[in-house]
N, C-alpha and C. Protein backbone atom coordinates (compact mmCIF):
# COMPACT_ATOMS: atom_id res chain seq x y z
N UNK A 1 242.91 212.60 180.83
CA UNK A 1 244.26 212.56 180.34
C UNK A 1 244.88 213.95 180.49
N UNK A 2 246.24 214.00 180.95
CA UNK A 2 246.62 215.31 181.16
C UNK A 2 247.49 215.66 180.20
N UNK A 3 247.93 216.83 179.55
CA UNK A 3 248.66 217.15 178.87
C UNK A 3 250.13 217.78 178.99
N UNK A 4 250.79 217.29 178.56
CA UNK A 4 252.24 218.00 178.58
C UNK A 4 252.57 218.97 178.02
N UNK A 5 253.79 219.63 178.78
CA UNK A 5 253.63 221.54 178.60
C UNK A 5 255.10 220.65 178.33
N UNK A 6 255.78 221.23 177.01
CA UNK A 6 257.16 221.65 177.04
C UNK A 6 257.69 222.97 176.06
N UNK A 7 258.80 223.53 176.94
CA UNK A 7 259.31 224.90 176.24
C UNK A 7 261.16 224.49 175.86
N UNK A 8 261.10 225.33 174.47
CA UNK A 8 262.59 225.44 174.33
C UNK A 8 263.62 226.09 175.05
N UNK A 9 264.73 224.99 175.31
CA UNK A 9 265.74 226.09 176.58
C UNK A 9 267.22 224.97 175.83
N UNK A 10 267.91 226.10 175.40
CA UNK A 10 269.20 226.10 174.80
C UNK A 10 269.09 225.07 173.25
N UNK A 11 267.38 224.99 172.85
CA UNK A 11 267.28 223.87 171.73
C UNK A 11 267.58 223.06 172.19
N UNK A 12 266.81 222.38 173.23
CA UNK A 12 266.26 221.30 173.68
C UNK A 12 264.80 221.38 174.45
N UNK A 13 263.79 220.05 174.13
CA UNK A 13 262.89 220.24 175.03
C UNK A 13 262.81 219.84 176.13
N UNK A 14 262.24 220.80 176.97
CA UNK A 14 262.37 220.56 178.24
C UNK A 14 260.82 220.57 178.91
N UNK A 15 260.24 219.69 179.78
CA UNK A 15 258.94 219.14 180.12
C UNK A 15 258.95 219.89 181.24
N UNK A 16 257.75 220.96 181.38
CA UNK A 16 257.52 221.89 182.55
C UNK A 16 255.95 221.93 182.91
N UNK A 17 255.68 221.86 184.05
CA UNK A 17 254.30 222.30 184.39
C UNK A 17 253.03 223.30 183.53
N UNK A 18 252.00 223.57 183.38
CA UNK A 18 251.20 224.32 182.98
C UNK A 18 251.17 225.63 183.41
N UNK A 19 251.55 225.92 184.74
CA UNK A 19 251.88 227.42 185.17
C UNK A 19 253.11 227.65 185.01
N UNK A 20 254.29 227.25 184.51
CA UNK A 20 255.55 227.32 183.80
C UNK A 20 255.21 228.04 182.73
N UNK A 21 254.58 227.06 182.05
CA UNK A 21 254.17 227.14 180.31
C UNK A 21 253.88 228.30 180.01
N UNK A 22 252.51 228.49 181.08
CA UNK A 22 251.96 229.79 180.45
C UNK A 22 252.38 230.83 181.15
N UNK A 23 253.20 230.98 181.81
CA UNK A 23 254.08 232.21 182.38
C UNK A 23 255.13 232.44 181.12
N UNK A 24 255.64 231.53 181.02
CA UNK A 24 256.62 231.52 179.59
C UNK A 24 256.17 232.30 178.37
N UNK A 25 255.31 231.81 178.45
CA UNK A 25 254.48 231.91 176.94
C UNK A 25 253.75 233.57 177.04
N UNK A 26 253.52 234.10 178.42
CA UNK A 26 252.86 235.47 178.67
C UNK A 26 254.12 236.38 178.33
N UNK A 27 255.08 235.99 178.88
CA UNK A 27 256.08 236.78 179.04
C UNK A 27 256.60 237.16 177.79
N UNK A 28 256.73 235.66 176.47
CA UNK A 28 257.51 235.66 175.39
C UNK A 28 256.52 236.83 174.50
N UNK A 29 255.06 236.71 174.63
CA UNK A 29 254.35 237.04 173.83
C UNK A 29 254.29 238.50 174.67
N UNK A 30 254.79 239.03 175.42
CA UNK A 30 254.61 240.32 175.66
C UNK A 30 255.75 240.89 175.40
N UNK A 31 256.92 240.09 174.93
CA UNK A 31 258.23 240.40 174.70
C UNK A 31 257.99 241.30 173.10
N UNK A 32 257.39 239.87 172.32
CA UNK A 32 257.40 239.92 170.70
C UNK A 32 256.17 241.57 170.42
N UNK A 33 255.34 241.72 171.45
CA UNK A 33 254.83 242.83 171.00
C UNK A 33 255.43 243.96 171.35
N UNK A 34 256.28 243.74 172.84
CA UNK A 34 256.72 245.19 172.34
C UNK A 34 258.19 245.31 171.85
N UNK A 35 258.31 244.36 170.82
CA UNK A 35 259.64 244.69 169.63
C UNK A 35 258.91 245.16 168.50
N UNK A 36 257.16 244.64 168.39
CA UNK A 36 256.63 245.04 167.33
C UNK A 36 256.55 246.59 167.34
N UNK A 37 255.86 247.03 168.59
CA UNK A 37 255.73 248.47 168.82
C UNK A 37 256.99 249.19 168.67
N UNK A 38 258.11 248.81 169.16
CA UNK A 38 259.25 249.62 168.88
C UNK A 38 259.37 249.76 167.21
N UNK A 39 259.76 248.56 166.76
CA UNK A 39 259.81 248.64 165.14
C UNK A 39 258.66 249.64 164.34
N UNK A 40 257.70 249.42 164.90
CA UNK A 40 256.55 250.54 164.17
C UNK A 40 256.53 252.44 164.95
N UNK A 41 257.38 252.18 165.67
CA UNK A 41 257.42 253.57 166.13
C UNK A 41 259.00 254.34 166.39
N UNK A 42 259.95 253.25 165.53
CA UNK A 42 261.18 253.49 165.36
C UNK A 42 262.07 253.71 166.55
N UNK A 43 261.84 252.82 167.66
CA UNK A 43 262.54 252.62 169.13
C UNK A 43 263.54 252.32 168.97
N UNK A 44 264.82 252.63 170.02
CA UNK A 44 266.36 252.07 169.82
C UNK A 44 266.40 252.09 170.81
N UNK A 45 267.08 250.98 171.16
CA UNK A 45 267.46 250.34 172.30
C UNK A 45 268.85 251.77 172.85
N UNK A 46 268.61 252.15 174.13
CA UNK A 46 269.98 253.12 175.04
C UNK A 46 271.02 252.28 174.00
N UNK A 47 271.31 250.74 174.68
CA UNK A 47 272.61 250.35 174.28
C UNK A 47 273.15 250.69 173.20
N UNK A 48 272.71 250.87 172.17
CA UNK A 48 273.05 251.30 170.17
C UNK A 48 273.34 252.26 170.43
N UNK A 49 273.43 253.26 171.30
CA UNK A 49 273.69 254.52 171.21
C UNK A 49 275.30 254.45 171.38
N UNK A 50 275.94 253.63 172.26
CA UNK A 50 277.13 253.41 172.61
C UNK A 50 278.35 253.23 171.68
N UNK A 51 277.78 253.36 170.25
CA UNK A 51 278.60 252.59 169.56
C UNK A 51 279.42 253.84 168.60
N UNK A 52 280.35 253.78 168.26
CA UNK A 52 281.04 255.32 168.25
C UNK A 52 280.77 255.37 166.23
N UNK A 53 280.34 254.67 166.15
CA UNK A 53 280.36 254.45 164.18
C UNK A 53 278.91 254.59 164.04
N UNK A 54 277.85 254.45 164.95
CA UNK A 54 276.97 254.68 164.64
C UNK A 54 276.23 256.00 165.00
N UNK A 55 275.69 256.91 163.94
CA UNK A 55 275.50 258.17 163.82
C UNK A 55 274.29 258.84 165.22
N UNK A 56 274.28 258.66 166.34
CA UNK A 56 273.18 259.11 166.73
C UNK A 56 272.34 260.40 166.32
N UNK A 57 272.56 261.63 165.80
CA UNK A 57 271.83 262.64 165.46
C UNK A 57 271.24 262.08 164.42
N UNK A 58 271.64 260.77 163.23
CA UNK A 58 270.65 260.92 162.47
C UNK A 58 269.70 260.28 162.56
N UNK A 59 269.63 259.19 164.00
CA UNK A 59 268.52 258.25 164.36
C UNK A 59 267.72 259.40 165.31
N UNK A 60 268.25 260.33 165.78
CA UNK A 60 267.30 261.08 166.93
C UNK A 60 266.76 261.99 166.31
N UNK A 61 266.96 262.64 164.98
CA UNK A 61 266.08 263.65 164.13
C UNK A 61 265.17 263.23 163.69
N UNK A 62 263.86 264.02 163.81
CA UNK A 62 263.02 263.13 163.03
C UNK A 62 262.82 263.80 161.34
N UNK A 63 262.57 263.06 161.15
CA UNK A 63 262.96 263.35 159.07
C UNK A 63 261.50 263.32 158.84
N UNK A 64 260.53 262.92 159.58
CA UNK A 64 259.13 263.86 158.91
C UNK A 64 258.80 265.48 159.14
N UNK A 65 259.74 265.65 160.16
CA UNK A 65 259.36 267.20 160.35
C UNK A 65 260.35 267.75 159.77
N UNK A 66 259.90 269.07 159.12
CA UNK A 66 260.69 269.85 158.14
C UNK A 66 260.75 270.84 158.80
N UNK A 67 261.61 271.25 159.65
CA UNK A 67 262.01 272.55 160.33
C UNK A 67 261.89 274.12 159.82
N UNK A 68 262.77 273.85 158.51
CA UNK A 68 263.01 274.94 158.11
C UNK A 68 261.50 275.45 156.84
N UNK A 69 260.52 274.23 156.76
CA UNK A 69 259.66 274.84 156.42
C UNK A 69 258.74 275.58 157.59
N UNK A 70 258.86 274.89 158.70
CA UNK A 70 257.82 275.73 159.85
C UNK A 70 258.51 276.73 160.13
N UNK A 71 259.68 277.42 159.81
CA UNK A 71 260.31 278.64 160.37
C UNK A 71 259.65 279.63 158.86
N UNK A 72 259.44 278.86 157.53
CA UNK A 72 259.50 279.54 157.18
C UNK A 72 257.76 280.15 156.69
N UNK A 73 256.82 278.95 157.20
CA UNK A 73 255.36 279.03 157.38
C UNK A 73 255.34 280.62 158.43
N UNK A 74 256.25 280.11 159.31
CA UNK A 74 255.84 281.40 160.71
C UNK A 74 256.35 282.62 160.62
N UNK A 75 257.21 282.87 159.78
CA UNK A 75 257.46 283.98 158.75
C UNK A 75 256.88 284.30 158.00
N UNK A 76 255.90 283.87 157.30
CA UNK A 76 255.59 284.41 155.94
C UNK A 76 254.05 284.89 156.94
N UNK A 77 253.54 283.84 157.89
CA UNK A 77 252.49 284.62 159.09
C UNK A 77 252.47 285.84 159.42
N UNK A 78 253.91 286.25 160.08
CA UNK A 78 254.09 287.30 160.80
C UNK A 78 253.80 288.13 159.25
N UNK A 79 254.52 287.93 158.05
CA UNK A 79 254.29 288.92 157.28
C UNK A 79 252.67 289.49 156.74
N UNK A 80 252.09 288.47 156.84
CA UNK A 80 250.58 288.12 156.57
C UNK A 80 249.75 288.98 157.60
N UNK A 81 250.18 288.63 159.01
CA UNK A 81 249.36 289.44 159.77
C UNK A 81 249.86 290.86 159.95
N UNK A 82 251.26 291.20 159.22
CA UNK A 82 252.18 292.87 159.50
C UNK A 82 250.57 293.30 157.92
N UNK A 83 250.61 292.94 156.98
CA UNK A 83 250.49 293.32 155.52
C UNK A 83 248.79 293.61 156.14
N UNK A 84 247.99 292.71 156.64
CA UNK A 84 247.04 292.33 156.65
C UNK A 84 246.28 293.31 158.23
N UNK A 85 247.56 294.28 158.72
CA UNK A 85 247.07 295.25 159.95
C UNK A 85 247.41 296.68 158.87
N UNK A 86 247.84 296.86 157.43
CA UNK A 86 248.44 297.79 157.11
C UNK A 86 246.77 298.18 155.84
N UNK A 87 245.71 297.05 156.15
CA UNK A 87 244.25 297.63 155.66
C UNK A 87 243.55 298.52 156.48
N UNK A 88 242.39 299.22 155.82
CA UNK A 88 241.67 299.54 156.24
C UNK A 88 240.56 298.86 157.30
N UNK A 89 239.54 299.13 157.69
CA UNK A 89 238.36 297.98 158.73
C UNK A 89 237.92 297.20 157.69
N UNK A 90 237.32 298.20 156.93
CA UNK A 90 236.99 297.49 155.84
C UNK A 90 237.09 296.63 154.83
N UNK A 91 238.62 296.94 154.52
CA UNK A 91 239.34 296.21 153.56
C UNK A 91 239.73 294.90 154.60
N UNK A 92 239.86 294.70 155.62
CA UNK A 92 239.88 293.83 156.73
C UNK A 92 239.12 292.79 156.68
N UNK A 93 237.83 293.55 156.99
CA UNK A 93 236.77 292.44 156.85
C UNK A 93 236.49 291.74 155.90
N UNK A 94 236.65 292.54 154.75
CA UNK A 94 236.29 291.56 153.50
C UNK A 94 237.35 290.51 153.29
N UNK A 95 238.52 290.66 153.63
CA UNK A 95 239.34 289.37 153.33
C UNK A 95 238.99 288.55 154.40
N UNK A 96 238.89 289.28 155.63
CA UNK A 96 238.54 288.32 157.18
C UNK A 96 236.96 287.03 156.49
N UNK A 97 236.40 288.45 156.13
CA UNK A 97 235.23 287.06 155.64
C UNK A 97 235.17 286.14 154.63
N UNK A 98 236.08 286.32 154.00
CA UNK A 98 236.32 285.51 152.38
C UNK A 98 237.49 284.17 152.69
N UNK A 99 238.39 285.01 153.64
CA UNK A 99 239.39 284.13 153.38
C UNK A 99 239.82 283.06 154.81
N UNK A 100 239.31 283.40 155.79
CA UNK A 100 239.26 282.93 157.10
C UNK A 100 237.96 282.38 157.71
N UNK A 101 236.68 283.22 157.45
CA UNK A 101 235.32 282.82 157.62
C UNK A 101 234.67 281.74 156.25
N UNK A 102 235.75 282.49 155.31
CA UNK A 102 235.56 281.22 154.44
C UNK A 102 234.06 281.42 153.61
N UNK A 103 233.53 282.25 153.39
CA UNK A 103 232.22 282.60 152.95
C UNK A 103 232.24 283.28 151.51
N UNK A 104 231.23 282.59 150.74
CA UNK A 104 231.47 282.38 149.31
C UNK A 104 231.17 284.49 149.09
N UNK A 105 231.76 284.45 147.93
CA UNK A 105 231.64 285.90 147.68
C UNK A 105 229.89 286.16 147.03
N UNK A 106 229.11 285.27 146.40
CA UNK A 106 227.97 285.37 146.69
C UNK A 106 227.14 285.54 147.89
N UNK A 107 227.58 285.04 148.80
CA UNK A 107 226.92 284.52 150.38
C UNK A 107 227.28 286.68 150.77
N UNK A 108 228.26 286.63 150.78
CA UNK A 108 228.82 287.97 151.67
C UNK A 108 228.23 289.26 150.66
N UNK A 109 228.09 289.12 149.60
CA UNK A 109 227.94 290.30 148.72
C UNK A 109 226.44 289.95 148.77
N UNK A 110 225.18 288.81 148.97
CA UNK A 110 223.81 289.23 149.55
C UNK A 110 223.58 289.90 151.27
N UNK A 111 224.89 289.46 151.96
CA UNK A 111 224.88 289.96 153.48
C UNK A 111 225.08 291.51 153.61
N UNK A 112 225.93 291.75 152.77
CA UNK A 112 226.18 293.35 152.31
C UNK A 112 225.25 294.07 151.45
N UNK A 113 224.76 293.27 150.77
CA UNK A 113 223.56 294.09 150.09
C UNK A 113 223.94 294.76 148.46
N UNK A 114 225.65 294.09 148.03
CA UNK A 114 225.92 295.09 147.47
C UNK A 114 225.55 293.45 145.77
N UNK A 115 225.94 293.88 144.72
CA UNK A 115 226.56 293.18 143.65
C UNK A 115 227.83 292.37 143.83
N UNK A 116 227.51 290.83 143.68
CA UNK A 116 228.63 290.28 143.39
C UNK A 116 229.79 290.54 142.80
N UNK A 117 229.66 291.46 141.55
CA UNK A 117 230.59 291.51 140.73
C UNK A 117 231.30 292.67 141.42
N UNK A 118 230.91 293.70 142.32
CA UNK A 118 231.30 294.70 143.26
C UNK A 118 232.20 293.94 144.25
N UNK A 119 231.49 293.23 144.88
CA UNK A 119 232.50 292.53 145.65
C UNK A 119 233.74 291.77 145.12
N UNK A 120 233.76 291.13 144.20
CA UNK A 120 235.15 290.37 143.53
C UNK A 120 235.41 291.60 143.19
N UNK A 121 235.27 292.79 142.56
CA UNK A 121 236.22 294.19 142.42
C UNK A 121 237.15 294.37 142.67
N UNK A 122 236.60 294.76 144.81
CA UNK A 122 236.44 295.29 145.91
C UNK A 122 238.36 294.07 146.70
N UNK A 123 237.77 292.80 146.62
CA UNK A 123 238.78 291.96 146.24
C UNK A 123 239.74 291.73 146.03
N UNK A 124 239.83 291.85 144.23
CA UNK A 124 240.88 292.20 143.63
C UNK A 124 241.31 293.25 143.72
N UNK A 125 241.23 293.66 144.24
CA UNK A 125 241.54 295.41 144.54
C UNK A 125 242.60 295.22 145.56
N UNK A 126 242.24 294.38 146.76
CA UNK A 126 242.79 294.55 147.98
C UNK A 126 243.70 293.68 148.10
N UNK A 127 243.59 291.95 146.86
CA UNK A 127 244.41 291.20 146.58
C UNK A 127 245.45 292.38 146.57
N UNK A 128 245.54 293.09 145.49
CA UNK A 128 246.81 293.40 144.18
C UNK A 128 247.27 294.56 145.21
N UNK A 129 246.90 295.24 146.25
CA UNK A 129 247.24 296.15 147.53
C UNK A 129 248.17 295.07 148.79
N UNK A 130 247.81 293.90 148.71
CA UNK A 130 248.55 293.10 149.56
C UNK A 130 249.51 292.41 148.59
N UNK A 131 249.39 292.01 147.65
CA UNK A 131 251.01 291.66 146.50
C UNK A 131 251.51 292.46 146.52
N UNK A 132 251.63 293.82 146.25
CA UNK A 132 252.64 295.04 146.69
C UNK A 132 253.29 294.84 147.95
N UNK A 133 252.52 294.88 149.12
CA UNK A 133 253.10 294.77 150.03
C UNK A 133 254.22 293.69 149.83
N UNK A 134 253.97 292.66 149.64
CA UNK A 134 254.72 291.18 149.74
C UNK A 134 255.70 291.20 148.87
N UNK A 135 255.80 291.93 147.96
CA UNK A 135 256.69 291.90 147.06
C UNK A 135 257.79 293.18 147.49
N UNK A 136 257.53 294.10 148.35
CA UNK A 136 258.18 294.89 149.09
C UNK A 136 259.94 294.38 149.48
């Protein structure tokens, strides 16, 4: 027994072959995914752009990125690395290893050989030498 293929055309059915059908049916279903992908990745059709009431700069900005915080991340850098060339080698390293190498002030104050409590000092010392600066 063979089966009948029919597709909607103007809301009516209309009786079409099996390679009709499923050409239809490839096409529709590759249609519906990529309206899904647009909708999940916030796509607009060129044509919408045409329309003189509708705002294009505020569909083409993107509103997860915060501009004026990355201008102001890459500023406060430059100040970080100006404050942070105005140490000694020394005073260098110890923040280089604490705060970038990331190494517990126990770990670095047995590598140095010295007292923990020397090292958090040593530290705070160089903290409250770079808040001056910053507060400059």
């Amino acid at each position: 027994m063979e089966k009948d293929y029919y597709i909607l055309v103007n809301g009516k059915k209309v009786e079409v072959s099996e390679k009709v059908y499923k050409a239809y049916w490839q096409l529709t279903n590759r249609e519906n995914y990529l309206k899904r992908l647009d909708a999940k990745y916030n796509v607009l059709p060129f044509s919408s752009f045409g329309d003189y009431e509708y705002d294009i700069l505020d569909k083409l900005a993107d509103k997860s990125i915060d501009i004026e915080k990355i201008v102001e991340t890459r500023e406060l850098l430059k100040l970080l690395e100006l404050a942070l060339s105005k140490l000694n080698d020394e005073e260098y390293t110890l923040i280089s290893d604490l705060y970038f190498k990331e190494l517990s002030i126990r770990a670095l104050a047995e590598k140095k050989h010295i007292p923990p409590s020397s090292l958090a000092y040593l530290r705070d010392k160089i903290l409250k030498k770079l808040r001056k600066f910053f507060e400059q």
